[in-house]
Protein backbone atom coordinates (compact mmCIF):
# COMPACT_ATOMS: atom_id res chain seq x y z
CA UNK A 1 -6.74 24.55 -24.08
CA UNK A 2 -9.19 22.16 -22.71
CA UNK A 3 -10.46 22.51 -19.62
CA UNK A 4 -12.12 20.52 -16.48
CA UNK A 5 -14.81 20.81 -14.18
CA UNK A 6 -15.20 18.90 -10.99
CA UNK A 7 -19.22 19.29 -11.81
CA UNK A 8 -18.00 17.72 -15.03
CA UNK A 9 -16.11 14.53 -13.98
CA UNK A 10 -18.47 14.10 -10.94
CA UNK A 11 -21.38 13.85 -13.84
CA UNK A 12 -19.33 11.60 -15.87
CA UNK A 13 -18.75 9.65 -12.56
CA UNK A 14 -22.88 9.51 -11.88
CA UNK A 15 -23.26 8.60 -15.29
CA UNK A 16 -21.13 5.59 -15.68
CA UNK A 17 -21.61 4.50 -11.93
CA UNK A 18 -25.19 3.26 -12.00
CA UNK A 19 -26.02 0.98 -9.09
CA UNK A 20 -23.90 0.64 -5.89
CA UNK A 21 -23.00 -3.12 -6.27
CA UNK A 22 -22.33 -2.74 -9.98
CA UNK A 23 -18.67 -3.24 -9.28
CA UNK A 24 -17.08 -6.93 -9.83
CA UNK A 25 -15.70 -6.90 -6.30
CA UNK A 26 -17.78 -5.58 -3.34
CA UNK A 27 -19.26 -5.60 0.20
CA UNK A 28 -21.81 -7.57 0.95
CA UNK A 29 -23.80 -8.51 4.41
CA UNK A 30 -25.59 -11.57 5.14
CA UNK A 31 -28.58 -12.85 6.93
CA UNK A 32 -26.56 -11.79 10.24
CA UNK A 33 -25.11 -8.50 9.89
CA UNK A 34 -21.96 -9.87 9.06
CA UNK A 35 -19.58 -7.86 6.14
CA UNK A 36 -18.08 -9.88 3.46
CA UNK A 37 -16.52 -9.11 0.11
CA UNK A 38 -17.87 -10.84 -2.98
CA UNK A 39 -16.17 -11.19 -6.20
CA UNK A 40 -18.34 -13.49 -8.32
CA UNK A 41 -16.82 -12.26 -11.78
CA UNK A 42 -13.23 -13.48 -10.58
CA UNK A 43 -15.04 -16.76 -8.44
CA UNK A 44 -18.03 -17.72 -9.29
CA UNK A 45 -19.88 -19.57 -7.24
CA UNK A 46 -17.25 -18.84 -4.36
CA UNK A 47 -19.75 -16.97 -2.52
CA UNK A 48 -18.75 -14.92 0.86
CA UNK A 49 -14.89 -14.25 1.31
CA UNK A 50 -12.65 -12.31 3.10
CA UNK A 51 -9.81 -10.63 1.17
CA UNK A 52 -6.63 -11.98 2.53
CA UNK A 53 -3.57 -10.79 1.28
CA UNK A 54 0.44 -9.67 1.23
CA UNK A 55 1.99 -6.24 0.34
CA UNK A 56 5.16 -5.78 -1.65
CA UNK A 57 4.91 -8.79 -3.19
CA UNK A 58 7.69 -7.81 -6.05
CA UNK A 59 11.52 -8.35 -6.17
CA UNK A 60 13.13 -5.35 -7.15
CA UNK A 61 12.92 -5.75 -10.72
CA UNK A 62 13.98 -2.29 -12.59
CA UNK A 63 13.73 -3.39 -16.02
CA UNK A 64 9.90 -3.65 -15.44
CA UNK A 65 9.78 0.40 -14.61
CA UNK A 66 12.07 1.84 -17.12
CA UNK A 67 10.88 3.83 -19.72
CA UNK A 68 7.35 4.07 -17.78
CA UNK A 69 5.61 7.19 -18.08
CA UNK A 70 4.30 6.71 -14.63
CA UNK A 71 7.60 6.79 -12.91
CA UNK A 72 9.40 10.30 -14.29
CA UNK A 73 12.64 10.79 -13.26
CA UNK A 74 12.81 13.10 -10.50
CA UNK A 75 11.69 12.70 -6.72
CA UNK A 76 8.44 10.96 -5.17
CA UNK A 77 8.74 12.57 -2.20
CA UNK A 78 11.87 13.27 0.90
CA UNK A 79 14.34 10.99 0.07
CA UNK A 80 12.92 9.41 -3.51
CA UNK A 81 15.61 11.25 -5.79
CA UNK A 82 15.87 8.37 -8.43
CA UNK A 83 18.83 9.74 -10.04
CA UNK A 84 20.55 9.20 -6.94
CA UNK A 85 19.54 5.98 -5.72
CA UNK A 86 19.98 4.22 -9.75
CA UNK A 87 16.07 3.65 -9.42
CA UNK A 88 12.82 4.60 -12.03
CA UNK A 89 10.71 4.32 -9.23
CA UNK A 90 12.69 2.87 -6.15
CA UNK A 91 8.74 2.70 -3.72
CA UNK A 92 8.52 -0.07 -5.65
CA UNK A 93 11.41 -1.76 -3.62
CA UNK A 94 11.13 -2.56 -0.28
CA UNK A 95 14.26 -4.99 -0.81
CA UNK A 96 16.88 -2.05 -2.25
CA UNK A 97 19.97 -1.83 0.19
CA UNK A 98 21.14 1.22 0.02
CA UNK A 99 24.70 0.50 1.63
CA UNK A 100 25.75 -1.79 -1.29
CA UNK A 101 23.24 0.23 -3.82
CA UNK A 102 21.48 -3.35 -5.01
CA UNK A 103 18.93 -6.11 -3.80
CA UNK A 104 20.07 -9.09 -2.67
CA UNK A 105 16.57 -10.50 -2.56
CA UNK A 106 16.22 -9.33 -6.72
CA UNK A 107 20.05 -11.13 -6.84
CA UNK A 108 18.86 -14.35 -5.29
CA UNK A 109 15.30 -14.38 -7.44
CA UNK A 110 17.60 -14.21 -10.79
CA UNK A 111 19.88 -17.17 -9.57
CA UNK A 112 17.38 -19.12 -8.61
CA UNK A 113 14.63 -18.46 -11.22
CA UNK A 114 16.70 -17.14 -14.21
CA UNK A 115 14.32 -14.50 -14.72
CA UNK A 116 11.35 -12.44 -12.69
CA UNK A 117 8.57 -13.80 -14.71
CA UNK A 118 9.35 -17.22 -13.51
CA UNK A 119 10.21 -15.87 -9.92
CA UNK A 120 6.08 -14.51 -10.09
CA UNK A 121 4.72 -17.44 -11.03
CA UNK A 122 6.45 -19.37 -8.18
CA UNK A 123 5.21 -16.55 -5.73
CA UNK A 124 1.93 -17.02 -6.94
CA UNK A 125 1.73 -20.54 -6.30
CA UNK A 126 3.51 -20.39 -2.74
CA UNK A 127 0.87 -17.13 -1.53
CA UNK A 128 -2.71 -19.40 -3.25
CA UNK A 129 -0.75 -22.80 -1.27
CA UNK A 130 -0.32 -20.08 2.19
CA UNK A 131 -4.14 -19.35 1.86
CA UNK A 132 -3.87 -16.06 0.65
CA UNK A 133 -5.88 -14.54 -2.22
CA UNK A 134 -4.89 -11.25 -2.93
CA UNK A 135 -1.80 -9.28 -3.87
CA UNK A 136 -1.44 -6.14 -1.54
CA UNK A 137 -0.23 -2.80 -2.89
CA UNK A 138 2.56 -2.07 -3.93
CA UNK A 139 3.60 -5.28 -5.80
CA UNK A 140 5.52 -6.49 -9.20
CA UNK A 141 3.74 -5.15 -11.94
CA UNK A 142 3.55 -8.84 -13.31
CA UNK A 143 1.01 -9.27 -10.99
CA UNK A 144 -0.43 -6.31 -11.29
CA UNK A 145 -0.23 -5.23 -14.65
CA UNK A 146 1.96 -2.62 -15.98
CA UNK A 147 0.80 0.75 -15.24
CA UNK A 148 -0.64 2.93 -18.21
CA UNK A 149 -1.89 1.35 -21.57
CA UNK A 150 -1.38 -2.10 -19.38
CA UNK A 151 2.05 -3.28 -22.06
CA UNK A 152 1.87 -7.17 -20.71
CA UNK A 153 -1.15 -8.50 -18.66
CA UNK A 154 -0.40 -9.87 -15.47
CA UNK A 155 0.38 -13.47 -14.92
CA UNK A 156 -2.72 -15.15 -13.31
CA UNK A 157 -5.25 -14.59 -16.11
CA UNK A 158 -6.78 -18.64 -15.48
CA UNK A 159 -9.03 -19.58 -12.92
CA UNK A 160 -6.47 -22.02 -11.51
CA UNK A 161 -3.85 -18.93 -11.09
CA UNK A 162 -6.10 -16.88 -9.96
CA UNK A 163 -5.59 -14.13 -6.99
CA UNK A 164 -7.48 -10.58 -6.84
CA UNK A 165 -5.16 -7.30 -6.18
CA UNK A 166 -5.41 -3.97 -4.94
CA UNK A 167 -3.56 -0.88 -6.62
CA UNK A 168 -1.96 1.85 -5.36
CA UNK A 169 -2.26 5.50 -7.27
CA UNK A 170 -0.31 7.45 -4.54
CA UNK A 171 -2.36 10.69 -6.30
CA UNK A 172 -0.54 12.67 -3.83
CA UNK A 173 3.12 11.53 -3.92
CA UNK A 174 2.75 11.77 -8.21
CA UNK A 175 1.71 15.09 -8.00
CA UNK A 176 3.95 17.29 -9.39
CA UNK A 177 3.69 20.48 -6.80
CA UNK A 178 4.09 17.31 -3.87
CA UNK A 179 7.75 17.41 -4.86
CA UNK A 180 8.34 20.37 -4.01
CA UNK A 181 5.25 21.62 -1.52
CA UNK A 182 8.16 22.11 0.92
CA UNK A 183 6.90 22.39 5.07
CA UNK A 184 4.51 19.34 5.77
CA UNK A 185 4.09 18.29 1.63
CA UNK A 186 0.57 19.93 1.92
CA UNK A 187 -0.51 20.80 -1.35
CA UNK A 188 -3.63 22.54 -2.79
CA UNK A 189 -6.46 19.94 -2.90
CA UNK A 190 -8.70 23.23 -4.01
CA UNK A 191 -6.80 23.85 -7.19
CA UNK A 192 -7.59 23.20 -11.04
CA UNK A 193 -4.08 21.78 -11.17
CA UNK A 194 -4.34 18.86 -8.65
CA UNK A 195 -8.54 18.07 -10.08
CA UNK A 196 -6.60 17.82 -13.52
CA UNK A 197 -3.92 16.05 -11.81
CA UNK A 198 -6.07 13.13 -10.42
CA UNK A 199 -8.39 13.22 -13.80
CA UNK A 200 -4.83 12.26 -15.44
CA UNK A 201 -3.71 9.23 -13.37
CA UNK A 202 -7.19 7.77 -13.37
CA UNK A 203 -7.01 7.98 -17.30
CA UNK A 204 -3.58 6.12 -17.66
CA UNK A 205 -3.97 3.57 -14.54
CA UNK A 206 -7.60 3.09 -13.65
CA UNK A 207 -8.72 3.24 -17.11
CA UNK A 208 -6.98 0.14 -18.23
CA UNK A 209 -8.26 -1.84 -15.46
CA UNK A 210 -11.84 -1.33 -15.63
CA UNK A 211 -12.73 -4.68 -16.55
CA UNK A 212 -10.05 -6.03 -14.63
CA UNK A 213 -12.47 -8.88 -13.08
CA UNK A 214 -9.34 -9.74 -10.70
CA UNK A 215 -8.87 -5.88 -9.31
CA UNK A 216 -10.13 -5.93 -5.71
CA UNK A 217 -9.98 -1.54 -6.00
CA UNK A 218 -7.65 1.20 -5.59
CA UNK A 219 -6.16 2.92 -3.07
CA UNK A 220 -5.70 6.68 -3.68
CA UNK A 221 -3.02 7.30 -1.40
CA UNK A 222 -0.61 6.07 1.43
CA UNK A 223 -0.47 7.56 5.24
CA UNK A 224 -1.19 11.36 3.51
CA UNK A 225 0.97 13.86 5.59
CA UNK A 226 -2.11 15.09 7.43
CA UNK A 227 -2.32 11.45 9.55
CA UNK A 228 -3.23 11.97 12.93
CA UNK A 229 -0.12 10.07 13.85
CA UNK A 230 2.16 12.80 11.95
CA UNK A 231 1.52 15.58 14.22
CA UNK A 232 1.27 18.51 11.73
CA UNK A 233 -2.37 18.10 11.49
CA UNK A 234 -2.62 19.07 15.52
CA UNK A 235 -2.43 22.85 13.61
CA UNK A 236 -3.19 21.60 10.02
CA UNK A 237 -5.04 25.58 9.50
CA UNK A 238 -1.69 27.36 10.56
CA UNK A 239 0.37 25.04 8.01
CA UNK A 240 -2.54 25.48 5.49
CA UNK A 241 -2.30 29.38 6.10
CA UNK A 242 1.25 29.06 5.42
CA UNK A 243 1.69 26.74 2.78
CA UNK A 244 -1.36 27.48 0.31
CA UNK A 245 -2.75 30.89 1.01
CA UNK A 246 0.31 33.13 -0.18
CA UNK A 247 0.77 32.20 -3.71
CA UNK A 248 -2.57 31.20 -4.42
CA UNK A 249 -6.25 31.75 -4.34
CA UNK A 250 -6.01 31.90 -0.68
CA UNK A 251 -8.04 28.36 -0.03
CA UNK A 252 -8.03 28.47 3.47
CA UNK A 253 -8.78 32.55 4.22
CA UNK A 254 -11.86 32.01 2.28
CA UNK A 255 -13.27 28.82 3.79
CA UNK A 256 -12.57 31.18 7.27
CA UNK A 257 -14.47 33.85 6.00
CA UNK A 258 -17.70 31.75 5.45
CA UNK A 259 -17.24 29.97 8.44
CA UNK A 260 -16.97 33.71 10.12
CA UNK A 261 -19.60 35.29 8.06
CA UNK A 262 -16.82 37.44 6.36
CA UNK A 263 -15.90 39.28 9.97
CA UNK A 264 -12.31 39.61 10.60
CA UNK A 265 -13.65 40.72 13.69
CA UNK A 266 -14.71 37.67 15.29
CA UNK A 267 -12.23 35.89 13.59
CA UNK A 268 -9.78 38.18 16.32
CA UNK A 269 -12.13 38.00 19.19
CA UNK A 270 -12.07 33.94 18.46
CA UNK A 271 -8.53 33.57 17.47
CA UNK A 272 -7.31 35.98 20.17
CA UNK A 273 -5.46 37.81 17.44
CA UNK A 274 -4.96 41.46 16.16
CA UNK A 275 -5.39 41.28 12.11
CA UNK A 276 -6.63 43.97 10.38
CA UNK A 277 -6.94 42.44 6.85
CA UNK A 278 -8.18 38.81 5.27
CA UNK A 279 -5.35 39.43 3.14
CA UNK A 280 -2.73 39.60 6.07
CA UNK A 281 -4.51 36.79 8.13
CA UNK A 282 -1.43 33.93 6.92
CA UNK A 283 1.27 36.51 8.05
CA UNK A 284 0.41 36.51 11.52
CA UNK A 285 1.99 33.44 13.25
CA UNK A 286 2.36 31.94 15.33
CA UNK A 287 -1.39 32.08 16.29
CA UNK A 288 -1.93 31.91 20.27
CA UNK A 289 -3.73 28.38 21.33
CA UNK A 290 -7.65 29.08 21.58
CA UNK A 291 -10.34 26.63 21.93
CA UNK A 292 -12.20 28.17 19.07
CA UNK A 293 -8.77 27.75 16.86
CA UNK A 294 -8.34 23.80 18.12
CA UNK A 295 -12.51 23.37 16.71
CA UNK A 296 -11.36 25.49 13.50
CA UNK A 297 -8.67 23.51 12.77
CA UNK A 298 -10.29 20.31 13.02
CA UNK A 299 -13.23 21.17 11.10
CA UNK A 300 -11.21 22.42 8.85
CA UNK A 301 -8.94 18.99 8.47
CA UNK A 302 -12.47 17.27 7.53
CA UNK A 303 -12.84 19.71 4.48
CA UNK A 304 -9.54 19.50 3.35
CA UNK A 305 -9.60 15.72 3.54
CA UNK A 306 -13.50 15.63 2.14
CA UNK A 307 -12.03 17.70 -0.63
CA UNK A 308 -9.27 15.37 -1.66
CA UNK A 309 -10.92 12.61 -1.29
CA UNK A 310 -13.79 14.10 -3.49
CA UNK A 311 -11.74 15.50 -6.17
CA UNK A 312 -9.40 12.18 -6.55
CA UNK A 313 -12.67 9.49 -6.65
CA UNK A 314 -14.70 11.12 -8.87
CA UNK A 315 -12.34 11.45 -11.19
CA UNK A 316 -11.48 7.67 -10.55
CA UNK A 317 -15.07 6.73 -10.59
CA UNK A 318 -15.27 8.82 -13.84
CA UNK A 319 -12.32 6.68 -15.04
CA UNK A 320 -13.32 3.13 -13.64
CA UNK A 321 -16.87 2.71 -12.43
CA UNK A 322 -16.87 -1.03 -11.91
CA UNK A 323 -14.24 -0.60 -8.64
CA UNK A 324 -14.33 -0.44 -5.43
CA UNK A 325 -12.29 2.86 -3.38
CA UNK A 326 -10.24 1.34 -0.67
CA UNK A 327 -9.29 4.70 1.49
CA UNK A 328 -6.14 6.10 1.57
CA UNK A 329 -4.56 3.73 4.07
CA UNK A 330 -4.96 5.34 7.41
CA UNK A 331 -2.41 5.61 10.21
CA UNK A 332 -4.78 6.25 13.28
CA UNK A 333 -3.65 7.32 16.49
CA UNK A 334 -7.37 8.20 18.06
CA UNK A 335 -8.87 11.39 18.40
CA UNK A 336 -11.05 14.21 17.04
CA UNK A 337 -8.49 14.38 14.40
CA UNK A 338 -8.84 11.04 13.43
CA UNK A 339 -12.97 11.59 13.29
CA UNK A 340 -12.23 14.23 10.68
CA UNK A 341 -10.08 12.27 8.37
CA UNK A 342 -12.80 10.00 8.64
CA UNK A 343 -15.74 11.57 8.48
CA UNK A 344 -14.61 13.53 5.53
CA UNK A 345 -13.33 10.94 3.55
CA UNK A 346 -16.37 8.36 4.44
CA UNK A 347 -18.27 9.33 1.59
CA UNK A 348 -16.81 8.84 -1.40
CA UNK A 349 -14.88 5.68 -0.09
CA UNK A 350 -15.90 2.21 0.04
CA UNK A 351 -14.42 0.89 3.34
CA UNK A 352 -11.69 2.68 6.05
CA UNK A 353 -8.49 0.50 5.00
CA UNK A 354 -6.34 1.07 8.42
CA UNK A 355 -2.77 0.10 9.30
CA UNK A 356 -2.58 -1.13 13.28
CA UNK A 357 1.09 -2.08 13.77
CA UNK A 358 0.22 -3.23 17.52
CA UNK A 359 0.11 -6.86 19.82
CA UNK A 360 -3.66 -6.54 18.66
CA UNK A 361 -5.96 -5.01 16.36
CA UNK A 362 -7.35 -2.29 18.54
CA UNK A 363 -10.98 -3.90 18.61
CA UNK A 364 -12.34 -0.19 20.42
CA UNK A 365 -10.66 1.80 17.69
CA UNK A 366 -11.86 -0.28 14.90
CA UNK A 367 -15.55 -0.19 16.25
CA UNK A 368 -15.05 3.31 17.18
CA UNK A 369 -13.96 3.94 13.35
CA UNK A 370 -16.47 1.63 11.76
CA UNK A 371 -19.37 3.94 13.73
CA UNK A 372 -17.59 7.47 12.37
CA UNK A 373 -17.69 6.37 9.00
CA UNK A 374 -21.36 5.97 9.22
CA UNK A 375 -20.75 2.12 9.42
CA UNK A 376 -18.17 1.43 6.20
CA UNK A 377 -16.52 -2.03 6.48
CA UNK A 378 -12.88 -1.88 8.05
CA UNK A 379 -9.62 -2.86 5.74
CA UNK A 380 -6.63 -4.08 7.80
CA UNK A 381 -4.60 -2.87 5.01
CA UNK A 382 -1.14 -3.29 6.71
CA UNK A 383 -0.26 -4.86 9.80
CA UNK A 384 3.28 -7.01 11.10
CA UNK A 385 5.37 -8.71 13.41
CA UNK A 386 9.07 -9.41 13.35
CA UNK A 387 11.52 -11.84 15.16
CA UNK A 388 14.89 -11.70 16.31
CA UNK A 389 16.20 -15.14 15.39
CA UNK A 390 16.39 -13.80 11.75
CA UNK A 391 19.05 -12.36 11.85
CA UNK A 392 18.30 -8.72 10.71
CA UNK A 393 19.14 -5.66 12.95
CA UNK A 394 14.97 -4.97 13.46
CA UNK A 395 16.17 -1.71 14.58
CA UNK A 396 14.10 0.52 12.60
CA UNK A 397 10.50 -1.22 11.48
CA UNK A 398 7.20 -0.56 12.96
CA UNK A 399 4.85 -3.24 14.94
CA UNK A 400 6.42 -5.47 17.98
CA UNK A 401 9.35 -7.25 18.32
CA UNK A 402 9.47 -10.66 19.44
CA UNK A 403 12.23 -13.31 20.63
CA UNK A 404 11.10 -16.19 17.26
CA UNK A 405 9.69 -17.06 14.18
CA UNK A 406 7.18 -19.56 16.87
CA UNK A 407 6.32 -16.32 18.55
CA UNK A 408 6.01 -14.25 15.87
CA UNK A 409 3.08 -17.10 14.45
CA UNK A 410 1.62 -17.38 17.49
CA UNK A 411 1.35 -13.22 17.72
CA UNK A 412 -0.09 -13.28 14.27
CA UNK A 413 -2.90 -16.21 15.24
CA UNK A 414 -4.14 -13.68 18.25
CA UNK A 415 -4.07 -11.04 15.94
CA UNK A 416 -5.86 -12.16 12.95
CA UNK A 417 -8.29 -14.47 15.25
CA UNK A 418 -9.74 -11.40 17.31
CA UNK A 419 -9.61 -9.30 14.09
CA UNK A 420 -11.96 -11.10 11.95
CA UNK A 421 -13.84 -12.10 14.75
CA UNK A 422 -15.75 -8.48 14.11
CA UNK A 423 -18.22 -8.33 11.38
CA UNK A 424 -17.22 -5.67 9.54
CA UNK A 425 -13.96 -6.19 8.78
CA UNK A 426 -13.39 -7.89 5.00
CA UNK A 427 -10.10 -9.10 5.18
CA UNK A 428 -6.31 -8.14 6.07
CA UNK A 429 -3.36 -7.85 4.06
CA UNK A 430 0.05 -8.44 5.68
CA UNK A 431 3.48 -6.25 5.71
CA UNK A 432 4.95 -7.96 3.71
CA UNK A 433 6.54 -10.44 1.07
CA UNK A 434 10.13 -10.14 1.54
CA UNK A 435 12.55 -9.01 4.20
CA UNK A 436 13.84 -5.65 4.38
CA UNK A 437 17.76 -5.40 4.05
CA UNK A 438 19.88 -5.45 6.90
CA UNK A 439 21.97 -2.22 5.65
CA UNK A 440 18.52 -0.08 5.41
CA UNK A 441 16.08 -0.02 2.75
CA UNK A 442 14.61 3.66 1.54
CA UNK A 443 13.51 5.00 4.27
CA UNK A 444 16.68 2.76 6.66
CA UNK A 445 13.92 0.06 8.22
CA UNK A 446 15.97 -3.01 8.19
CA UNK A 447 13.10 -5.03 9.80
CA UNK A 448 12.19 -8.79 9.20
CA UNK A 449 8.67 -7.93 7.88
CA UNK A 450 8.78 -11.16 5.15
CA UNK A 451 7.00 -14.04 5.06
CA UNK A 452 10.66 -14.91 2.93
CA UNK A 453 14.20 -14.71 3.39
CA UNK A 454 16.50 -12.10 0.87
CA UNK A 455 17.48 -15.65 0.30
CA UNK A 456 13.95 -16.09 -1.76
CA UNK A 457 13.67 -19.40 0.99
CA UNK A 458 10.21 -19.35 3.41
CA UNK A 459 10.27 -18.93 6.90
CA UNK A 460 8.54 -22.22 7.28
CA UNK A 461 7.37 -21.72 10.74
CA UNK A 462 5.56 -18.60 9.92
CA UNK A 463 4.04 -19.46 6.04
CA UNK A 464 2.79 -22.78 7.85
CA UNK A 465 0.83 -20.97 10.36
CA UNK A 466 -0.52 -18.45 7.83
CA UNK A 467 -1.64 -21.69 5.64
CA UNK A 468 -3.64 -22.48 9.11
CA UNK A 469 -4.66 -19.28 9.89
CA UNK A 470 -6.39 -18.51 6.64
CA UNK A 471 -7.83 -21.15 6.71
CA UNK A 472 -9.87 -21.06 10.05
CA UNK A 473 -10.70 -17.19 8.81
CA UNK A 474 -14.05 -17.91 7.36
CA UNK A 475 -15.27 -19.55 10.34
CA UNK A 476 -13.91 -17.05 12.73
CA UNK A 477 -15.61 -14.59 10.66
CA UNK A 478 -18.79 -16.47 10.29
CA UNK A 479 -19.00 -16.72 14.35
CA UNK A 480 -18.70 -13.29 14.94
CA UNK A 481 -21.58 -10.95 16.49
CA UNK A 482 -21.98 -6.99 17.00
């Protein structure tokens, strides 16, 4: 039996990692302060960019995922039961209605292309001719590559093709004790299993890619359950107590005894409870509400996240030193919470990617996060508006709501203009290629999130603004001043 240290892959990481910039994408300042990303093994002589891109850029494909060791039958998650739903790996399908159990946007790619290959290509040249140059996460794996031992390369392999990506591991959601961690999904960052877990995915996906000149880096996860915007990590401990302590090495009972100098004592006096044992400390809920408990738990939601964020990098970086870590695309809501997740995860990422589904950006909450991390660069990693006059229900989608596709460019130019108008963000990838479905795609958003139609046709009003937009991003950028 072979076995792993995190001292091991962390050395392995240190070894292969060398200097900071060593990567072929990274973040740069200039003369004036001002963050940009550089990628001069994919463009050289391009110079200072921002990474502008699209998520879900794919059309439902199947045939693609079958047979792929990185999509096991079985569930991803609540509602991700592939046997059910006729899918390998159905998060790969933001287009799957799951009233008439098909796509009609992979229906309409087929009929008008003949086959996806074809339908990529054409995507390709439609997102470089919109002014975008990267693919966001979760897209085909044409344009990504195939995941494991890489079985076709993607499509845009010559300079004139050419458009970086970012890739999603989802360490969490491929975990095998994530399907069925139960209350919250909170598994055990702490244990062997989920350190040989994340050493396995960065062998088959990062591995592959290391010299990958078109990889922008990798995200390790998506909106983890502990979010500040989920609510269960307002009393992450108690959850932790409950989920991880009883049928393991009790984690979270022995970070509490350091942090109490092993006295159950003051642990009571603090806690305001009666326990008699460390051993019986997770049986005792619900705990009263203390002020010593609400600092507990949130300094305790900045080890857990530090820990996970730890375990799943270095073994990435051990995997793929030449890469940039993207975060693990935050949902923030604001808080002390929020400074946890960030201040624990700030140092083994690269930038805080964030998704702001809002009118604006949330300039204060973007400095406020850019100063927590110790001053990382900010990733607008997801972000949308959608418009009535589509015709989809846009009853369940996040972001606003407005009357037109005119409004909905307009909403998009204030957005994106104040945005990059602070200098350190690097760039902003949109939600997302295609429509949703109007009968409810995985998780029932039926929203018009796509810069297309299910029809595969543009909305014209919105791809010519983008083409605009992107355009005037470098200058906007350029201008801007702390």
């Amino acid at each position: 039996m072979v076995t792993l240290s995190l001292s091991l892959l962390a050395s392995c990481a240190l070894a292969n990692l060398g200097e900071k910039d060593i990567g072929m994408c990274k973040f740069v300042k200039d003369s004036k302060k001002i963050s940009w990303l550089r990628c001069d093994t994919a463009f050289p002589g391009k110079g200072n960019i921002l990474s502008l891109g699209v998520n879900h850029v794919e059309n439902c494909d199947r045939t693609l995922l079958e047979g792929n060791t990185n999509c096991p039958p079985g569930s991803y998650g609540p509602l991700r039961n592939t046997t059910e739903l006729g899918l390998v790996c159905p998060w790969f399908c933001n287009s799957y209605d799951l009233n008439f159990n098909a796509s009609a946007y992979y229906l309409s790619t087929i009929d008008r292309y003949g086959n996806t290959s074809t339908w990529a290509q054409n995507s390709l040249k439609r997102l470089m001719s919109w002014g975008f140059n990267t693919i966001g996460s979760w897209s085909s794996p044409l344009l990504t590559g195939n995941d494991g031992a890489l079985l076709q390369p993607p499509i845009h392999t010559d300079s004139s093709n050419m458009q970086l990506y970012g890739y999603s591991l989802d360490m969490l959601m491929t975990s095998y004790e994530h399907r069925f961690a139960g209350e919250g999904h909170l598994i055990n960052v702490f244990s062997t299993e989920f350190m040989l877990h994340c050493a396995r995915v960065a062998n088959e996906r990062c591995v592959p890619r290391k010299n990958d000149s078109r990889l922008l880096g990798y995200w390790i996860d998506n909106e983890t359950p502990w979010n500040p915007s989920s609510g269960q990590s307002d009393d992450m401990i108690s959850l932790a107590l409950r989920r991880l302590d009883p049928n393991n090495t009790a984690p979270v009972t022995r970070w509490l005894q350091t942090r109490y100098n092993n006295s159950i004592s003051a642990l009571n006096t603090a806690w305001n409870i009666k326990v008699e044992n460390w051993s019986d400390l997770w049986k005792q809920q619900p705990y009263p509400k203390t002020t010593a408990r609400d600092t507990d738990n949130i300094d305790f939601i900045e080890y857990y996240v530090n820990t996970y964020v730890k375990v799943a990098s270095t073994a990435i970086r051990a995997a793929d030193p030449n890469h940039m870590i993207l975060g693990s695309r935050l949902l923030p809501s604001g808080g002390p919470i929020l400074d946890a997740v960030v201040r624990g995860a700030a140092p083994y990422v690269d930038c805080i990617d964030v998704h702001v589904y809002d009118s604006d950006p949330n300039v204060k909450l973007l400095h406020h996060l850019h100063n927590v991390s110790g001053g990382l660069p900010i990733l607008m990693s997801e972000f949308g508006f959608r418009a009535r006059d589509s015709g989809l229900p846009n009853i369940k989608g996040a972001g606003p709501l407005v009357w037109t596709q005119t409004q909905r460019a307009a909403a998009y130019k204030t957005y994106i203009e104040e945005l990059v108008s602070l200098p350190f963000v690097i760039g902003y990838h949109m939600f997302m290629w295609e429509d949703e479905p109007a009968g409810g795609q995985l998780f029932h958003a039926n929203s018009n999130f796509g810069l297309v139609h299910l029809s595969d046709d543009p909305y014209e009003v919105t791809t010519q603004a983008f083409t605009v937009i992107n355009g005037l991003t470098t200058t906007w950028h350029g201008n801007s001043s702390y």
